[in-house]
N, C-alpha and C. Protein backbone atom coordinates (compact mmCIF):
# COMPACT_ATOMS: atom_id res chain seq x y z
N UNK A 1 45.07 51.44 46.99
CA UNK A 1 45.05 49.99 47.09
C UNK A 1 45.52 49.41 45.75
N UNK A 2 46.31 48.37 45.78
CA UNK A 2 46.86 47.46 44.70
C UNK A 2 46.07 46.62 44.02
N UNK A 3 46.28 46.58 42.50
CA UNK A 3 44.92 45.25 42.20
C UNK A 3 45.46 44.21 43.03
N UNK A 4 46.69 43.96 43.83
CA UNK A 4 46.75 42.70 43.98
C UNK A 4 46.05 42.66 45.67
N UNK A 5 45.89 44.07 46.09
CA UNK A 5 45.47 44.28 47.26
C UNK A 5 43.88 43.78 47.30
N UNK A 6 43.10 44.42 46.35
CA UNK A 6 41.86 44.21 45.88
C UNK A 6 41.13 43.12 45.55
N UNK A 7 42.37 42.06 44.70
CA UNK A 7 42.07 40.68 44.30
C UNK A 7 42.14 40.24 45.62
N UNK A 8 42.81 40.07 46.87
CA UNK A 8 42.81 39.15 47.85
C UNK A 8 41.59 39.60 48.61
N UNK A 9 41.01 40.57 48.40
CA UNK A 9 40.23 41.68 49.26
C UNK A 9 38.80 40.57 48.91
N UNK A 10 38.60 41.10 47.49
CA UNK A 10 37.44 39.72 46.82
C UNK A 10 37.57 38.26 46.92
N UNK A 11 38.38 37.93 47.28
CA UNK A 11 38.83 36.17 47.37
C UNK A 11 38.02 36.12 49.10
N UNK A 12 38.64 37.06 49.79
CA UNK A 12 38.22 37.00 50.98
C UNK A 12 36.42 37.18 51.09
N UNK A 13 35.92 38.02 50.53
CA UNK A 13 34.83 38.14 50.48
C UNK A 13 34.08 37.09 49.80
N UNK A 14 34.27 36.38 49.07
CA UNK A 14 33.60 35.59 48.04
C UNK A 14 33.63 33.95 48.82
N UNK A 15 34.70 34.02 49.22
CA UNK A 15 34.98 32.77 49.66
C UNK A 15 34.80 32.80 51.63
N UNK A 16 34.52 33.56 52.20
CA UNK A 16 34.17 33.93 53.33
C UNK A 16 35.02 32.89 54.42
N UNK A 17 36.41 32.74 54.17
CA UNK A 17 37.16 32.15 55.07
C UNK A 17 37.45 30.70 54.65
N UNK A 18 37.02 30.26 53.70
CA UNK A 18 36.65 28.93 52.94
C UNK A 18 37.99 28.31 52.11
N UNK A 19 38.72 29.20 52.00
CA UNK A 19 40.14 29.63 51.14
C UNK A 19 40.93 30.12 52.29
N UNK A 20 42.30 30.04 51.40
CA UNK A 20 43.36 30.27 52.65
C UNK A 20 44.09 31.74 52.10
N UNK A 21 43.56 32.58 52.43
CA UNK A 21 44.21 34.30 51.48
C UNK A 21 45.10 34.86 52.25
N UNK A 22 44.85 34.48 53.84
CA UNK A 22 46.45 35.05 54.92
C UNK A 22 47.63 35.01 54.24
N UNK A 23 48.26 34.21 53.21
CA UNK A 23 49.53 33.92 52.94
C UNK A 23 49.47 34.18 51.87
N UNK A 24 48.37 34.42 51.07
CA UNK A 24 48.41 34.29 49.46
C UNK A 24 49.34 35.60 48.85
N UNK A 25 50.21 35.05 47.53
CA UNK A 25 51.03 35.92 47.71
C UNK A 25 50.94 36.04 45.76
N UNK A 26 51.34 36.45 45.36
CA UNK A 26 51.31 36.58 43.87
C UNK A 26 52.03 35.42 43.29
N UNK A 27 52.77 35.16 43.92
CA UNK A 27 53.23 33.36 43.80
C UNK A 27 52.63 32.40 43.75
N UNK A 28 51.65 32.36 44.75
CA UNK A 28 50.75 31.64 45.24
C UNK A 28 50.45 31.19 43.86
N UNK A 29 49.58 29.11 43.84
CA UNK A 29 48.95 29.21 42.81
C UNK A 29 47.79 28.66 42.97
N UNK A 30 46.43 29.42 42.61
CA UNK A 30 45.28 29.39 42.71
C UNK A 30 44.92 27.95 43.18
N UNK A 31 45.22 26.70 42.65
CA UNK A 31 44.73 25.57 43.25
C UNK A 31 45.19 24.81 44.03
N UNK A 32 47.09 24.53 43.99
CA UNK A 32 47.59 24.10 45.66
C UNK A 32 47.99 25.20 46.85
N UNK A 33 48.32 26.30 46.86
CA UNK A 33 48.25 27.03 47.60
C UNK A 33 46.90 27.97 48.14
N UNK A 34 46.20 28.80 47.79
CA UNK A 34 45.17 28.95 47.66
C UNK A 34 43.69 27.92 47.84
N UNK A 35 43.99 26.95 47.30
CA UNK A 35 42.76 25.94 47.75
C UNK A 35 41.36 26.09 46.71
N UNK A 36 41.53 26.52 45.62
CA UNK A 36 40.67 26.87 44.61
C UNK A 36 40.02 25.34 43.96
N UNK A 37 38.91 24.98 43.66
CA UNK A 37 38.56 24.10 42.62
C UNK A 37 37.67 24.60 41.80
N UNK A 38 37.62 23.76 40.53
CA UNK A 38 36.53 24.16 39.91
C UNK A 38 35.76 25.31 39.63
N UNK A 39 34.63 25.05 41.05
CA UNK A 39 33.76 25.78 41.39
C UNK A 39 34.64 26.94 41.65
N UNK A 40 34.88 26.86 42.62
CA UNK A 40 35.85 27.98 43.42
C UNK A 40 36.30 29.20 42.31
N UNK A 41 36.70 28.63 41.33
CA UNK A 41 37.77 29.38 40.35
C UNK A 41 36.51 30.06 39.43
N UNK A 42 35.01 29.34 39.06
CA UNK A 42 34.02 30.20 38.75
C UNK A 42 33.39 31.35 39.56
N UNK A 43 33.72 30.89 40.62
CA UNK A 43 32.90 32.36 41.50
C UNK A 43 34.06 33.38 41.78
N UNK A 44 35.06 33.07 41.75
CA UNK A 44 36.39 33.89 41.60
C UNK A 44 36.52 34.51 40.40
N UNK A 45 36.02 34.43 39.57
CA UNK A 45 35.78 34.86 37.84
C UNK A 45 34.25 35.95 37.51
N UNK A 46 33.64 35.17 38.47
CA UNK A 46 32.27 36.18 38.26
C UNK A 46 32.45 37.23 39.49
N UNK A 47 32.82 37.37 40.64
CA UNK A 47 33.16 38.29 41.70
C UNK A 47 34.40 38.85 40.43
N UNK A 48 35.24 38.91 40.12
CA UNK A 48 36.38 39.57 39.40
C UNK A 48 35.50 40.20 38.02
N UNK A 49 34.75 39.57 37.28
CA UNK A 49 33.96 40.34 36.16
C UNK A 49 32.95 41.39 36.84
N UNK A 50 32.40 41.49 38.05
CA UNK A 50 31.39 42.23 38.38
C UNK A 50 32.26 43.17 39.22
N UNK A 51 33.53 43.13 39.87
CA UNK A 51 34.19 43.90 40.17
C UNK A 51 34.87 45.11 39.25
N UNK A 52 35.61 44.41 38.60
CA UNK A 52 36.45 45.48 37.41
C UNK A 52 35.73 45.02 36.22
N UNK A 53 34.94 44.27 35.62
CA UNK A 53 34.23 44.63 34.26
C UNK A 53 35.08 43.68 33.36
N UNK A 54 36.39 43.01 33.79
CA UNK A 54 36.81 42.05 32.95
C UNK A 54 36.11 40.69 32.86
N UNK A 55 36.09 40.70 31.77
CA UNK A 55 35.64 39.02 31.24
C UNK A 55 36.83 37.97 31.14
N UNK A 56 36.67 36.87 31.99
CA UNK A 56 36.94 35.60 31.94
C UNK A 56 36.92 34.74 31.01
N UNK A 57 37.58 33.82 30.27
CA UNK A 57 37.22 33.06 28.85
C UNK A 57 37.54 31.76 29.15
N UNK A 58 36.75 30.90 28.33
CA UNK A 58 37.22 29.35 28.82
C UNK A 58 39.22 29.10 28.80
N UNK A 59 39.67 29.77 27.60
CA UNK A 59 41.01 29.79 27.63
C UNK A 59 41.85 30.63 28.94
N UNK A 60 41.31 31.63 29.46
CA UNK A 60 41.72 32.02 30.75
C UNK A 60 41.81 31.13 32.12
N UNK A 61 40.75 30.07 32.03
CA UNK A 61 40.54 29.43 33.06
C UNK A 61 42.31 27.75 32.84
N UNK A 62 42.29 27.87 31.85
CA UNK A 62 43.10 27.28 31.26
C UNK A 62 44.77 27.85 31.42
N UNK A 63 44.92 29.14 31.16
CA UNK A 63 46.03 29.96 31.42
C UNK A 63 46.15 30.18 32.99
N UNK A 64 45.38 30.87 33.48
CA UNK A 64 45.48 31.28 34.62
C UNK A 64 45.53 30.51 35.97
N UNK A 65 47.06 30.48 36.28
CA UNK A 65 47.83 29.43 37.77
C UNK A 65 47.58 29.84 38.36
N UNK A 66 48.27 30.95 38.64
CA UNK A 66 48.93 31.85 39.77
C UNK A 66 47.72 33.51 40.33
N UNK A 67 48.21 33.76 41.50
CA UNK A 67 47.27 34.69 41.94
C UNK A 67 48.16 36.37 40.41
N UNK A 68 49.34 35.79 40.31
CA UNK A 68 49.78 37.13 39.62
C UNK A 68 48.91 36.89 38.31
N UNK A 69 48.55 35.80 37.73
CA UNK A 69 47.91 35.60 36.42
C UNK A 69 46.35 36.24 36.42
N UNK A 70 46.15 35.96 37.85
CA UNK A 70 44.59 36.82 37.62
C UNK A 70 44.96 38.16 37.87
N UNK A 71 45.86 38.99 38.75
CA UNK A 71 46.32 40.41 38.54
C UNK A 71 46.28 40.67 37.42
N UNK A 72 47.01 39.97 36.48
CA UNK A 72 47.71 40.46 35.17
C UNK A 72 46.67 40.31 33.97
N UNK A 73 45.33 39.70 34.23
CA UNK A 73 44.37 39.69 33.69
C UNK A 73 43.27 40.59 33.85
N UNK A 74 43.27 41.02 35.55
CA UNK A 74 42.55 42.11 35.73
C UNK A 74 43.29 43.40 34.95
N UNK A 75 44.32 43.69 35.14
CA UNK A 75 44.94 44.79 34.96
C UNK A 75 45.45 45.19 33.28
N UNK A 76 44.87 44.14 32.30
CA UNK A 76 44.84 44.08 30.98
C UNK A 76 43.80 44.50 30.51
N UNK A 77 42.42 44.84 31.28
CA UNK A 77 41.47 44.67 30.74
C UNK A 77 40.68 46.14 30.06
């Protein structure tokens, strides 16, 4: 499985249909495609730290658009 397979895998789980992940594509960007706010983007950060062990930073939440930006953050870590 792909982190990017894995990241949609947890979006789905976390967000339990609440989010739109059928289409989400590494393009995709977390808040008009995807459907992310705020909140959304914190429990997407703590499901992703308790998954792979990466930490989230206020400047990440700041950087990170796109579904490839949280790949590329998981996969740095």
């Amino acid at each position: 499985m792909t982190t990017f397979e894995r990241v949609a895998e947890i979006f789905e789980q976390v967000f339990e249909g609440d989010i739109s992940v059928e289409n989400m594509t590494l393009e995709s960007k977390l808040k008009e495609d995807v459907g992310l706010n705020s909140i959304g983007m914190l429990y997407m950060a703590m499901a992703l730290e308790e998954e792979f062990g990466v930490k989230f930073t206020n400047e990440d939440f700041v950087n990170i658009v796109t579904v490839a930006d949280v790949v590329a953050r998981v996969e740095s870590k």
